[in-house]
PDB file of N, CA and C in Angstrom:
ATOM      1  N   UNK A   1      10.310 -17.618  13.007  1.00  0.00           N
ATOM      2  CA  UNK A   1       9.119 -17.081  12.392  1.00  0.00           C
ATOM      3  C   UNK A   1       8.245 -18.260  11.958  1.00  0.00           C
ATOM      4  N   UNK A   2       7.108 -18.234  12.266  1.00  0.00           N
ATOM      5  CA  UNK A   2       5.863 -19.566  11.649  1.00  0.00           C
ATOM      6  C   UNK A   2       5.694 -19.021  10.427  1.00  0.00           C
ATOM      7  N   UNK A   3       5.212 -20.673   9.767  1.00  0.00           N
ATOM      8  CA  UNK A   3       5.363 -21.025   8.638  1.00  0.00           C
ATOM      9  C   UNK A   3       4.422 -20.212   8.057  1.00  0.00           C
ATOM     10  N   UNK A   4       3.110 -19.652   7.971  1.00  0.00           N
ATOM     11  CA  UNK A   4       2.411 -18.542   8.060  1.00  0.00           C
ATOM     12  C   UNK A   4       2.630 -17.676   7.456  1.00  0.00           C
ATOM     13  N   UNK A   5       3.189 -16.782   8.913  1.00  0.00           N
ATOM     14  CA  UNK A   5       3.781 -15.342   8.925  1.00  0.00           C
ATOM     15  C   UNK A   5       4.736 -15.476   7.196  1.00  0.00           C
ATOM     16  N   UNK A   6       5.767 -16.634   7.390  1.00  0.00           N
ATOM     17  CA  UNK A   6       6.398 -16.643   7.073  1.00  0.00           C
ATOM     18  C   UNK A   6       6.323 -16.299   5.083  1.00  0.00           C
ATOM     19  N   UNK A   7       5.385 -17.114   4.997  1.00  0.00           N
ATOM     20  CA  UNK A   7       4.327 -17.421   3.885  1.00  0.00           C
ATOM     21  C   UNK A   7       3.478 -15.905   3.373  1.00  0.00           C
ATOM     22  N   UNK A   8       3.349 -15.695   4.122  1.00  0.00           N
ATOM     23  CA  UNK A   8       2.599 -14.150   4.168  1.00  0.00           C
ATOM     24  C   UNK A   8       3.535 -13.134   3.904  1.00  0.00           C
ATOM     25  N   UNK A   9       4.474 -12.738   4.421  1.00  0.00           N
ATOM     26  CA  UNK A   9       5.800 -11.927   3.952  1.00  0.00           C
ATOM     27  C   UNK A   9       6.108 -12.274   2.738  1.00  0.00           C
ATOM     28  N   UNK A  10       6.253 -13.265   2.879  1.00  0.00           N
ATOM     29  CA  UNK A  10       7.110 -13.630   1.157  1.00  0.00           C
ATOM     30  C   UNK A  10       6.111 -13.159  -0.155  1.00  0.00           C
ATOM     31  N   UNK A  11       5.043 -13.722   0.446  1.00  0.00           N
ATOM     32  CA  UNK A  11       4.055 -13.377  -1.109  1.00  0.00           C
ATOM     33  C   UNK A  11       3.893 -11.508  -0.848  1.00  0.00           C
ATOM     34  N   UNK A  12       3.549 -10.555   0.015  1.00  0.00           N
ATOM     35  CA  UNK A  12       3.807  -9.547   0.212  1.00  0.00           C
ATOM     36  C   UNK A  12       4.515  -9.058  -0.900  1.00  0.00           C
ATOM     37  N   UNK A  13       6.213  -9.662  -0.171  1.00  0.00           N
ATOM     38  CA  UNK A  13       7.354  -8.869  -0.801  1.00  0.00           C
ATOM     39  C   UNK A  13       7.668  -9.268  -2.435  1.00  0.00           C
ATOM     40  N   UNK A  14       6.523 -10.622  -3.074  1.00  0.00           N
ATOM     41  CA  UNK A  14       6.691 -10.767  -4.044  1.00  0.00           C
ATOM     42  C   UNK A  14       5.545  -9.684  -5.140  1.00  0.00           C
ATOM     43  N   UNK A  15       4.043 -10.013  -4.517  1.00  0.00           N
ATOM     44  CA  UNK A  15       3.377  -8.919  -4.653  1.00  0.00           C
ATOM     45  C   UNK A  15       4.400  -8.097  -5.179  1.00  0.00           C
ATOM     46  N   UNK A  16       4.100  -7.221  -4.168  1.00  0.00           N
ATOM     47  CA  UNK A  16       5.341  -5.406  -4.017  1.00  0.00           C
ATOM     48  C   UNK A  16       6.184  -5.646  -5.515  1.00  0.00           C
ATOM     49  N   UNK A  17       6.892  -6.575  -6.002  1.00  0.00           N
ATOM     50  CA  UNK A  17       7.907  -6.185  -6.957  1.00  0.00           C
ATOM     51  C   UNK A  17       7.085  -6.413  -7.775  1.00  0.00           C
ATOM     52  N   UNK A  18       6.340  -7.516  -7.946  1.00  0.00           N
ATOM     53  CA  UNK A  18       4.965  -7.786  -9.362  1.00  0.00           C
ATOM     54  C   UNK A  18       4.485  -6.356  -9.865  1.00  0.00           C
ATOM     55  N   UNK A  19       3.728  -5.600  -9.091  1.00  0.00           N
ATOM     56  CA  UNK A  19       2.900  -4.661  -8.737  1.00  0.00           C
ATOM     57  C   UNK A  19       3.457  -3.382  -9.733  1.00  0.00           C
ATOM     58  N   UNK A  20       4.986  -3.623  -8.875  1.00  0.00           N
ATOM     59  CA  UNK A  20       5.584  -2.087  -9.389  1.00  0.00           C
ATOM     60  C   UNK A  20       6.223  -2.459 -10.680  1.00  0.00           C
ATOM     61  N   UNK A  21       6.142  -3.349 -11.755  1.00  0.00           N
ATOM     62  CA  UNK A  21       6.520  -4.134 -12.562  1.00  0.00           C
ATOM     63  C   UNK A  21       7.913  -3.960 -12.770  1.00  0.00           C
ATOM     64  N   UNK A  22       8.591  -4.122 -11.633  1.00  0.00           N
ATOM     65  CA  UNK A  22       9.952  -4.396 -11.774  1.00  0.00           C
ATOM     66  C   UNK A  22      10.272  -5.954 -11.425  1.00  0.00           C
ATOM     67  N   UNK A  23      11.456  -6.285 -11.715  1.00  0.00           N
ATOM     68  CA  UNK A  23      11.656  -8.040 -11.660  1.00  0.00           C
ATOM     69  C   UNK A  23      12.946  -8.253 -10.990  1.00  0.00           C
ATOM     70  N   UNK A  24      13.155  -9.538 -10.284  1.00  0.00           N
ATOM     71  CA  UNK A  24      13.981  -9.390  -9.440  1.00  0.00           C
ATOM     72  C   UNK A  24      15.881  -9.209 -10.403  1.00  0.00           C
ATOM     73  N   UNK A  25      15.677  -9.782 -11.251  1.00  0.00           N
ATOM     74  CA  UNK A  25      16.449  -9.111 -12.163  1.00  0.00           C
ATOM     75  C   UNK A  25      16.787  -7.816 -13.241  1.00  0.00           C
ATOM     76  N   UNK A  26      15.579  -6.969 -12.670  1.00  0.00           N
ATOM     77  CA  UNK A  26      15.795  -5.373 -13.650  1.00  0.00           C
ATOM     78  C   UNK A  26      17.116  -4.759 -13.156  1.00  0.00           C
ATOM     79  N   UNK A  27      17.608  -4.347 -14.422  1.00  0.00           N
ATOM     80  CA  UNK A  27      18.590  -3.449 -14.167  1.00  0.00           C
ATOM     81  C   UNK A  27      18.741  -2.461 -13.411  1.00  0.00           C
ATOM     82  N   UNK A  28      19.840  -1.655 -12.977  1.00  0.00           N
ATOM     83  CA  UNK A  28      19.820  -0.907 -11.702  1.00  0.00           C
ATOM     84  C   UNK A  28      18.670   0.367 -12.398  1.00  0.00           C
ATOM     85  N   UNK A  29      19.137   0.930 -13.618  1.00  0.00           N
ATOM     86  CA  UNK A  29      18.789   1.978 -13.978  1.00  0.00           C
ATOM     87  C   UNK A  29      17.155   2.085 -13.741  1.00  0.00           C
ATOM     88  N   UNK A  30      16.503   0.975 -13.541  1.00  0.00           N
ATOM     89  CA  UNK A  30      14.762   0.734 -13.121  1.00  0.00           C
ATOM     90  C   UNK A  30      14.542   0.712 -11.628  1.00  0.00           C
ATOM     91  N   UNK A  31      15.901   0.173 -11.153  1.00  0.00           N
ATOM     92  CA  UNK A  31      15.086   0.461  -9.660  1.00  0.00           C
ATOM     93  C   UNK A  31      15.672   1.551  -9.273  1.00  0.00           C
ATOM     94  N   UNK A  32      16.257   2.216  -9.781  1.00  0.00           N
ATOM     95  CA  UNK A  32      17.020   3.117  -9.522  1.00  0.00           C
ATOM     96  C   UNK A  32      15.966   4.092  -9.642  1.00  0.00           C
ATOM     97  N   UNK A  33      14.423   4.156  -9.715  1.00  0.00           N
ATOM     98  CA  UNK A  33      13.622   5.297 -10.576  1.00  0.00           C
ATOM     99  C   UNK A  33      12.861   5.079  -8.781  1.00  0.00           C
ATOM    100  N   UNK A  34      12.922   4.069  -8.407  1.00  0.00           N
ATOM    101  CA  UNK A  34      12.256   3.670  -6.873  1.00  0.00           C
ATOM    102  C   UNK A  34      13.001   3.639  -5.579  1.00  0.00           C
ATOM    103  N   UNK A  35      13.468   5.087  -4.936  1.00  0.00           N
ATOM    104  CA  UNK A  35      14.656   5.079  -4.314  1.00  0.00           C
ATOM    105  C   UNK A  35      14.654   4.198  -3.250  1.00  0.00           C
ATOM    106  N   UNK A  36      13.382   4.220  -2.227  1.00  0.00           N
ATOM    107  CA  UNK A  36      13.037   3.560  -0.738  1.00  0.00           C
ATOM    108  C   UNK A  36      11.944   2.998  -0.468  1.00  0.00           C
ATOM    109  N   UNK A  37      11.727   2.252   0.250  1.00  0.00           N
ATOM    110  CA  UNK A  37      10.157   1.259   0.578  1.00  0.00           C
ATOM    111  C   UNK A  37       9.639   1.894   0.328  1.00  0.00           C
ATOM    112  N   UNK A  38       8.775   3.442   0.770  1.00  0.00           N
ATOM    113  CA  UNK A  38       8.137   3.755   0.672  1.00  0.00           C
ATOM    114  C   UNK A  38       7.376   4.276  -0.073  1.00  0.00           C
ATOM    115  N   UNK A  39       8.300   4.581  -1.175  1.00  0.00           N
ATOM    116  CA  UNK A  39       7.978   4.629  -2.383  1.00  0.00           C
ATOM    117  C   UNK A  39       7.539   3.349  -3.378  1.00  0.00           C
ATOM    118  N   UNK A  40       8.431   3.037  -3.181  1.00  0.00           N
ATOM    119  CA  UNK A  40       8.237   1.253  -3.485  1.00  0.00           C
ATOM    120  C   UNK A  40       6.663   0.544  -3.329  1.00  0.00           C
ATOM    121  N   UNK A  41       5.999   0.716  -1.820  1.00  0.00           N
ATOM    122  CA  UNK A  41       5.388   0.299  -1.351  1.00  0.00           C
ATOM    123  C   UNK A  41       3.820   1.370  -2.083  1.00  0.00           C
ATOM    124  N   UNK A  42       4.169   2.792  -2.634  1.00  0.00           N
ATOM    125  CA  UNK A  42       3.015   3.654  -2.968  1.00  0.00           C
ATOM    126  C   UNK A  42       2.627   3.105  -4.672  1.00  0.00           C
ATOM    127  N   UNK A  43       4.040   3.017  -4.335  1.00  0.00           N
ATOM    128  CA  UNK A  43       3.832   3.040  -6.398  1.00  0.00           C
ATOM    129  C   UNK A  43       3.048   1.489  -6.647  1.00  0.00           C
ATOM    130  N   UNK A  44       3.459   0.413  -5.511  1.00  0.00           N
ATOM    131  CA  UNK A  44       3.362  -0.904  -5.973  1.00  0.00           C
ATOM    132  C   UNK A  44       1.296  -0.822  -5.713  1.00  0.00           C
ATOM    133  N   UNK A  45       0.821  -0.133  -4.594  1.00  0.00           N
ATOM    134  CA  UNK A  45      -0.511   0.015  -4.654  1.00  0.00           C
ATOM    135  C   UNK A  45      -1.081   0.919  -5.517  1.00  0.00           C
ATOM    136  N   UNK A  46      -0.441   1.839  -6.060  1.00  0.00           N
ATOM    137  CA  UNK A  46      -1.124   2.494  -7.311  1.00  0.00           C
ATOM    138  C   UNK A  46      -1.475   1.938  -8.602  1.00  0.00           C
ATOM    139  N   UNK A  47      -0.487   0.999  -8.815  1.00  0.00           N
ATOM    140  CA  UNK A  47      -0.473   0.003 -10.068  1.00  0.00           C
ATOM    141  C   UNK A  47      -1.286  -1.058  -9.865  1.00  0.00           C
ATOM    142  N   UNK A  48      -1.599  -1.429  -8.706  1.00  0.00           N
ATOM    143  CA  UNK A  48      -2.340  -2.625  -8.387  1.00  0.00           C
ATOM    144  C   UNK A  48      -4.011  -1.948  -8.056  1.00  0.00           C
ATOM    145  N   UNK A  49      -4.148  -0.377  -8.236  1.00  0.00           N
ATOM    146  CA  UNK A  49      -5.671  -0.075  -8.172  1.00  0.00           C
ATOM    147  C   UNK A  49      -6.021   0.584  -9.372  1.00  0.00           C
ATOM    148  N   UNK A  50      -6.422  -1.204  -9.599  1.00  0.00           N
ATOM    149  CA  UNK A  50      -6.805  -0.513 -11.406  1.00  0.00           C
ATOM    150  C   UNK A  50      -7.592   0.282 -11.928  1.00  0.00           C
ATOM    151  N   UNK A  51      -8.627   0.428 -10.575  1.00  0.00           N
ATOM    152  CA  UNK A  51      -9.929   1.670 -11.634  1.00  0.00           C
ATOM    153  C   UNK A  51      -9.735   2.579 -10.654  1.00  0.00           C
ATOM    154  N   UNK A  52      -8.593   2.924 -10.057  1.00  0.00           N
ATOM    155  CA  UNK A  52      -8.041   4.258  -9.306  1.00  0.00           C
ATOM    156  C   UNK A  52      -9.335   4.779  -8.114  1.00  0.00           C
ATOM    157  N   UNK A  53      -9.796   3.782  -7.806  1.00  0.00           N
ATOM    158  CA  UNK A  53     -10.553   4.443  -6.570  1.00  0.00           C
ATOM    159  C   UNK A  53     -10.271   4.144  -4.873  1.00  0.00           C
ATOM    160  N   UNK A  54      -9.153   3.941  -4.750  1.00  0.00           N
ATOM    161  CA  UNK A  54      -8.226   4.152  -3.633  1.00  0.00           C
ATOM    162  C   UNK A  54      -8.408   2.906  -2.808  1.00  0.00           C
ATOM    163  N   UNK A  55      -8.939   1.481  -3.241  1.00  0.00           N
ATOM    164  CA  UNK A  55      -9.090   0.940  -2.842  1.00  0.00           C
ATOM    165  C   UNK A  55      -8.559  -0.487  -3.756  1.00  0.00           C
ATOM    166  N   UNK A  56      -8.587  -1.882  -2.782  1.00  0.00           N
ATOM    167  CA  UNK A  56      -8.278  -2.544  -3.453  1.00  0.00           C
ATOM    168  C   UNK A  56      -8.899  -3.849  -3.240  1.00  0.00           C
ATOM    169  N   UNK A  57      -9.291  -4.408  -3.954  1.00  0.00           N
ATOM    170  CA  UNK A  57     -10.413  -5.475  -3.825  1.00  0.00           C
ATOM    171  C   UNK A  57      -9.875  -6.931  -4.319  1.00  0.00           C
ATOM    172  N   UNK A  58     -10.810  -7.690  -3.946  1.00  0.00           N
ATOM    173  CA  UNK A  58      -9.909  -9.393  -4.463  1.00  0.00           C
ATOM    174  C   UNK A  58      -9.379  -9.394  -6.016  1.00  0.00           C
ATOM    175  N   UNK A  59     -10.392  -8.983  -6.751  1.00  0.00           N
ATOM    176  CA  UNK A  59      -9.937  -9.091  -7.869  1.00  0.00           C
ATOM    177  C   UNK A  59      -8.567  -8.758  -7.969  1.00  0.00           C
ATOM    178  N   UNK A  60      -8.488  -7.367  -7.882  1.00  0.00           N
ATOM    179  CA  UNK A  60      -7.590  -6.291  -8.228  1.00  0.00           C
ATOM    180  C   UNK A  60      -6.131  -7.126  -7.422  1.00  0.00           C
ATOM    181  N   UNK A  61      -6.759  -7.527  -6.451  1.00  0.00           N
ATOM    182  CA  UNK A  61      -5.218  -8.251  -5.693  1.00  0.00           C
ATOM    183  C   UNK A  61      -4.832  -9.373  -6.593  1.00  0.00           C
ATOM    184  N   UNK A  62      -5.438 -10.682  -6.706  1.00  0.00           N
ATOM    185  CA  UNK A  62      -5.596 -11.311  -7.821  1.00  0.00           C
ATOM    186  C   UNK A  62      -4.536 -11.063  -9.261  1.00  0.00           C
ATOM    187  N   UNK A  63      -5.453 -10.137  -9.652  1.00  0.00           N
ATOM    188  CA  UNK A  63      -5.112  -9.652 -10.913  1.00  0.00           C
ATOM    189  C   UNK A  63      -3.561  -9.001 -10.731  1.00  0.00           C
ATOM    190  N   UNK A  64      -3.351  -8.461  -9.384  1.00  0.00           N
ATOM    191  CA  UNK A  64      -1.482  -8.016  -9.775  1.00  0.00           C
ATOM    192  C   UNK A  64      -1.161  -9.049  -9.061  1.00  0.00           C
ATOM    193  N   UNK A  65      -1.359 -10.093  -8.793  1.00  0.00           N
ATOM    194  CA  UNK A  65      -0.435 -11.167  -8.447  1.00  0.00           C
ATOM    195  C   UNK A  65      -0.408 -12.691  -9.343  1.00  0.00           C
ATOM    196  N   UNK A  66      -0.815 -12.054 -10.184  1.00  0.00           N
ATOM    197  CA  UNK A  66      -0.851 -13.080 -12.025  1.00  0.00           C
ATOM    198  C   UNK A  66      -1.261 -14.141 -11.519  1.00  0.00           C
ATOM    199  N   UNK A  67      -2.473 -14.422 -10.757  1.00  0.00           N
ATOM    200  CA  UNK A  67      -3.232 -15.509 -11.046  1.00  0.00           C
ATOM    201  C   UNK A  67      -4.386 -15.777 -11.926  1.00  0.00           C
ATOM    202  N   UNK A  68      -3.695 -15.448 -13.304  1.00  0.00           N
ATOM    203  CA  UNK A  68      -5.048 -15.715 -13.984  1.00  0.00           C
ATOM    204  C   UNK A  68      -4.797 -17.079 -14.337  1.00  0.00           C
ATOM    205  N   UNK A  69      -5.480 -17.570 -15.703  1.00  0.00           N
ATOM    206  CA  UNK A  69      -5.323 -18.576 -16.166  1.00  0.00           C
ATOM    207  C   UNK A  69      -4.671 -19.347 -17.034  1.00  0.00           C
ATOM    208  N   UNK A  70      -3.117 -18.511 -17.202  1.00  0.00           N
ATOM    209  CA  UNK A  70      -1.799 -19.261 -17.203  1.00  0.00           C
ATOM    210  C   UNK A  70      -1.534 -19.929 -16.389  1.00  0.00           C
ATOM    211  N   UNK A  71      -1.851 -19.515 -15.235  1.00  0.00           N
ATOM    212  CA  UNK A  71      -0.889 -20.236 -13.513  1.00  0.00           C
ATOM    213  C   UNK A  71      -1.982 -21.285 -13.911  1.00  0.00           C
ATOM    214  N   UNK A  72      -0.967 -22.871 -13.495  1.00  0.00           N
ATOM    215  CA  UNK A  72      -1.388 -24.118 -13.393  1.00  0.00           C
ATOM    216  C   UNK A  72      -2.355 -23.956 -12.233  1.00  0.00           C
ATOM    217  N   UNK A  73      -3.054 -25.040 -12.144  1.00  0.00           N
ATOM    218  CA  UNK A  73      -4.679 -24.562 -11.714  1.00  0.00           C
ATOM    219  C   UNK A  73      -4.300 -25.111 -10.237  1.00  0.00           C
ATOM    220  N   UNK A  74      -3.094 -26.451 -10.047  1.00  0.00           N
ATOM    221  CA  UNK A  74      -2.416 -26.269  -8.547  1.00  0.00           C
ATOM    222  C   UNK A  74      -2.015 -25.232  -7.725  1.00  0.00           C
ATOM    223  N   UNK A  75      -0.707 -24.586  -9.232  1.00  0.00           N
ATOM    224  CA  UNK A  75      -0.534 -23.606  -7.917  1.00  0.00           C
ATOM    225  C   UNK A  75      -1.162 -22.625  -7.661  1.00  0.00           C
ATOM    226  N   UNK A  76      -1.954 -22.333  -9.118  1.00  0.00           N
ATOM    227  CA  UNK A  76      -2.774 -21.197  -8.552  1.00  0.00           C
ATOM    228  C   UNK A  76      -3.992 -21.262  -7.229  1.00  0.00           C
ATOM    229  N   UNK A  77      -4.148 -22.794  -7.004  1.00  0.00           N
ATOM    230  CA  UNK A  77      -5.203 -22.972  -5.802  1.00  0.00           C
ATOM    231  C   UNK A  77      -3.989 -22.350  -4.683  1.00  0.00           C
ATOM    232  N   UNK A  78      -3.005 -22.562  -4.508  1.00  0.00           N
ATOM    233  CA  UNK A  78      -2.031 -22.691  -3.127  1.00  0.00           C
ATOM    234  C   UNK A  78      -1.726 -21.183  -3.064  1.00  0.00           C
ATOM    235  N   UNK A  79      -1.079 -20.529  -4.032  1.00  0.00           N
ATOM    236  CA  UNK A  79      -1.205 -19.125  -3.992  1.00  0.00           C
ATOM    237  C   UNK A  79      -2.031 -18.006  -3.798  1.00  0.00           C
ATOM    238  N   UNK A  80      -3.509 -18.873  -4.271  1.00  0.00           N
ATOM    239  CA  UNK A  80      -4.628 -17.933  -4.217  1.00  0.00           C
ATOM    240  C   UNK A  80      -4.695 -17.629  -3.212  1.00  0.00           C
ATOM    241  N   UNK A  81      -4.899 -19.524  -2.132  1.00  0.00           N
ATOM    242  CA  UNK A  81      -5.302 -19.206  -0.651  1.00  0.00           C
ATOM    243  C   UNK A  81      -4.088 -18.814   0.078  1.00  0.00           C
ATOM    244  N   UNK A  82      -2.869 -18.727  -0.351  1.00  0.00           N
ATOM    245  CA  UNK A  82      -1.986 -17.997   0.478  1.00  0.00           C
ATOM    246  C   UNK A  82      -2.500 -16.196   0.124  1.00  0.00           C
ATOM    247  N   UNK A  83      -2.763 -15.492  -1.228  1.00  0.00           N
ATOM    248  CA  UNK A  83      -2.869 -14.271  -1.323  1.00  0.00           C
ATOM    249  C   UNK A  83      -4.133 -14.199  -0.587  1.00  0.00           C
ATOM    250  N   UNK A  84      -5.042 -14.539  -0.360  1.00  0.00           N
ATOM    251  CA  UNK A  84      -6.694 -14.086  -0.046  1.00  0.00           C
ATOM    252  C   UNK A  84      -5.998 -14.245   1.551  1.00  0.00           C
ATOM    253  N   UNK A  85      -5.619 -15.024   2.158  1.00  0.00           N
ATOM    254  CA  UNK A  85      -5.111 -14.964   3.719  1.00  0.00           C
ATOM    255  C   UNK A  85      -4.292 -13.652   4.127  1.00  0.00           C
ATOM    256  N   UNK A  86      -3.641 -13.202   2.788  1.00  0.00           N
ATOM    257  CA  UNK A  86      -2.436 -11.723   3.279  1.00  0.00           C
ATOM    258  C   UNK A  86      -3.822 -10.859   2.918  1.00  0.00           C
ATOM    259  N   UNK A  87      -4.748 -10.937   1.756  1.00  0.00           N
ATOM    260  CA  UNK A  87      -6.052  -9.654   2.026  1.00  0.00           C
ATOM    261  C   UNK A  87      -6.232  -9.959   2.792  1.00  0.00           C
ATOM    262  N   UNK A  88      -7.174 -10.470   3.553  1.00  0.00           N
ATOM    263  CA  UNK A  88      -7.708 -10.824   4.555  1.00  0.00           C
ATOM    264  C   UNK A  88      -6.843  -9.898   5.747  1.00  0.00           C
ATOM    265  N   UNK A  89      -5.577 -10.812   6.230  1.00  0.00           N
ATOM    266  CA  UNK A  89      -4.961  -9.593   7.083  1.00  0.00           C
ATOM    267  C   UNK A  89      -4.412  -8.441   6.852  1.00  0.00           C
ATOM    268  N   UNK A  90      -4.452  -7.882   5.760  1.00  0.00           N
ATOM    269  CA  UNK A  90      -4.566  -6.396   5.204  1.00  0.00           C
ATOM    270  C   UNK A  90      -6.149  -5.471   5.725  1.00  0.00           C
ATOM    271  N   UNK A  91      -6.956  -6.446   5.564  1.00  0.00           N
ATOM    272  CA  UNK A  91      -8.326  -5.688   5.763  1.00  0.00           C
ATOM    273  C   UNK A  91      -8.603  -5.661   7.003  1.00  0.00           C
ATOM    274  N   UNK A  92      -8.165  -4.772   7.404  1.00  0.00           N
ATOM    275  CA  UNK A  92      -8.431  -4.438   9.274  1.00  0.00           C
ATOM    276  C   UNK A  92      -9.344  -4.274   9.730  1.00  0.00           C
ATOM    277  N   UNK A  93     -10.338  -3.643   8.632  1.00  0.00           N
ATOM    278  CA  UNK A  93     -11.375  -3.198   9.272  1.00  0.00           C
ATOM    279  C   UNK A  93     -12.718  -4.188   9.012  1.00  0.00           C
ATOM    280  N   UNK A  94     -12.069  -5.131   7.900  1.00  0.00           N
ATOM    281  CA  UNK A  94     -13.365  -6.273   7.451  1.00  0.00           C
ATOM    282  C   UNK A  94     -14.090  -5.660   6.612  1.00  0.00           C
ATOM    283  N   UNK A  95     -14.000  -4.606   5.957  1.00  0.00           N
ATOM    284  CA  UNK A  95     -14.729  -4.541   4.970  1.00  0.00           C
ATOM    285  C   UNK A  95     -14.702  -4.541   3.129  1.00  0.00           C
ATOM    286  N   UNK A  96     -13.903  -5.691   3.200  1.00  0.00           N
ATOM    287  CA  UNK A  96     -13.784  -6.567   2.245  1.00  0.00           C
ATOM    288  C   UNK A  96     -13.177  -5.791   0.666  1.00  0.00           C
ATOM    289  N   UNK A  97     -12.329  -4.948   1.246  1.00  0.00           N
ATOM    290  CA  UNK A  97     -11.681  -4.303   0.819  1.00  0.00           C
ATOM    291  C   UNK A  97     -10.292  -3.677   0.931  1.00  0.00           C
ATOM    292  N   UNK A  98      -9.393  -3.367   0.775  1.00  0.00           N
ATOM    293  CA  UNK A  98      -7.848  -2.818   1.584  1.00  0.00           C
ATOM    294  C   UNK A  98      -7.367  -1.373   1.072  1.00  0.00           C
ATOM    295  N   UNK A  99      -7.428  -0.607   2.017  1.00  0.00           N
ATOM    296  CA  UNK A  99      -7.620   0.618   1.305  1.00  0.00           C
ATOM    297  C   UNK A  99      -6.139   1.169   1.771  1.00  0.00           C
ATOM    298  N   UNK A 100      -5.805   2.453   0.929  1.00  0.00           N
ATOM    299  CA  UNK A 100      -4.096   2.389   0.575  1.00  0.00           C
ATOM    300  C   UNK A 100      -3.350   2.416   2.240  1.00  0.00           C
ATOM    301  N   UNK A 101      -4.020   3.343   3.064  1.00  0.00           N
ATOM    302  CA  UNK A 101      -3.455   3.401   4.698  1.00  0.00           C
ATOM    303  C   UNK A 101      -2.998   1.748   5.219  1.00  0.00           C
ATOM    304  N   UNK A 102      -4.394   0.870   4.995  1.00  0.00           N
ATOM    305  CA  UNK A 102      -4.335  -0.270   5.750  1.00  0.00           C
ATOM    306  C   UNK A 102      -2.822  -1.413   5.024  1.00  0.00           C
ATOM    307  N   UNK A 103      -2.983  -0.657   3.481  1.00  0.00           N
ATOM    308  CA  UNK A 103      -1.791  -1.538   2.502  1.00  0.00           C
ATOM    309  C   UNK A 103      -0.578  -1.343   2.894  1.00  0.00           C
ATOM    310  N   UNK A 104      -0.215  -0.354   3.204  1.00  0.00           N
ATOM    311  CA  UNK A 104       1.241   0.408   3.325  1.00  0.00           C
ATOM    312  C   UNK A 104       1.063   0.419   5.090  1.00  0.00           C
ATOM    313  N   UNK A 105       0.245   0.268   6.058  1.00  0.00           N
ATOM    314  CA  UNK A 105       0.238  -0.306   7.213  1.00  0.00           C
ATOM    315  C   UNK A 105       1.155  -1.427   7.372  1.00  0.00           C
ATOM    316  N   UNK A 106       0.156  -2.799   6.622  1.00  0.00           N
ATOM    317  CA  UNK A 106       0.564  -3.934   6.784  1.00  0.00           C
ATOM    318  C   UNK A 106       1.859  -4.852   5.986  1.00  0.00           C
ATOM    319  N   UNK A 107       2.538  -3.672   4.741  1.00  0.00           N
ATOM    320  CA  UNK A 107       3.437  -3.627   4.495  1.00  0.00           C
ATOM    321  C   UNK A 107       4.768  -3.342   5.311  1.00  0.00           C
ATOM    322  N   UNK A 108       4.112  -2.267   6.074  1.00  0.00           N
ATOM    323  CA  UNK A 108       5.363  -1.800   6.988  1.00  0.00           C
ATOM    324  C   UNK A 108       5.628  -2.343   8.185  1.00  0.00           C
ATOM    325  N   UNK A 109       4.453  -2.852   8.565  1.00  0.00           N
ATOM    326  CA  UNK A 109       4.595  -3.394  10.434  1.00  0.00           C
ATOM    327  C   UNK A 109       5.082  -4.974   9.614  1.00  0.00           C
ATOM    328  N   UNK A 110       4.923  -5.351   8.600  1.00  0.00           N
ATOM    329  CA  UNK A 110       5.409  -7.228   8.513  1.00  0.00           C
ATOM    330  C   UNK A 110       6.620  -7.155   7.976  1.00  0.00           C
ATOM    331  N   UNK A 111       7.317  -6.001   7.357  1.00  0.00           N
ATOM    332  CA  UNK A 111       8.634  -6.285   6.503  1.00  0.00           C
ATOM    333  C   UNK A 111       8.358  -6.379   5.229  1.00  0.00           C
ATOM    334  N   UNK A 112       7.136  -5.976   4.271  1.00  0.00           N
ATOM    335  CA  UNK A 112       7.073  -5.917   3.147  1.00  0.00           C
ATOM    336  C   UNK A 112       7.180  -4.260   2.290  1.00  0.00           C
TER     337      UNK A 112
END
């Protein structure tokens, strides 16, 4: 797998657990409330569309992937441009937005 792709999955599948505010250490009894991806994958874009209009925009991506201005201003440059590269190929259609079909699309065809 290229370094990329590779790069792109990972922040995805880190996304996805951020999102649904579970941690890679929550107890069973929390993920236990999220039986399968797909659920996984609805709930993690519902939480991440903050003014609930079915869409999801830089900010909003941003904002559930805690780059505000705690994250050191390095990594937050390296993460940013790794997250704005996974919008980017989330937004299929280019219109500068990722709407829930195209999210849970590009979740499912990459392994996230």
């Amino acid at each position: 797998m290229n370094t990329a792709k590779h790069s792109l999955l990972w922040l995805s599948a880190a996304w996805m657990v951020a999102a649904s505010g579970m941690t890679p250490a929550a107890d069973g009894m929390e993920r236990a409330k999220v039986q399968n991806p797909e659920q996984r994958r609805a709930m993690s874009f519902k939480k991440a569309d903050m003014n609930r209009d079915g869409f999801l925009v830089r900010e909003e991506f941003a904002e559930a992937n805690h780059l505000g201005p705690a994250t050191p201003s390095s990594d937050r440059d390296l993460r940013g441009t790794r997250l704005m590269a996974a919008f980017q190929a989330m937004d299929s259609n280019g219109d500068r937005r990722v709407s829930r079909k195209e999210y849970l699309r590009y979740l499912e065809q990459n392994g996230g």
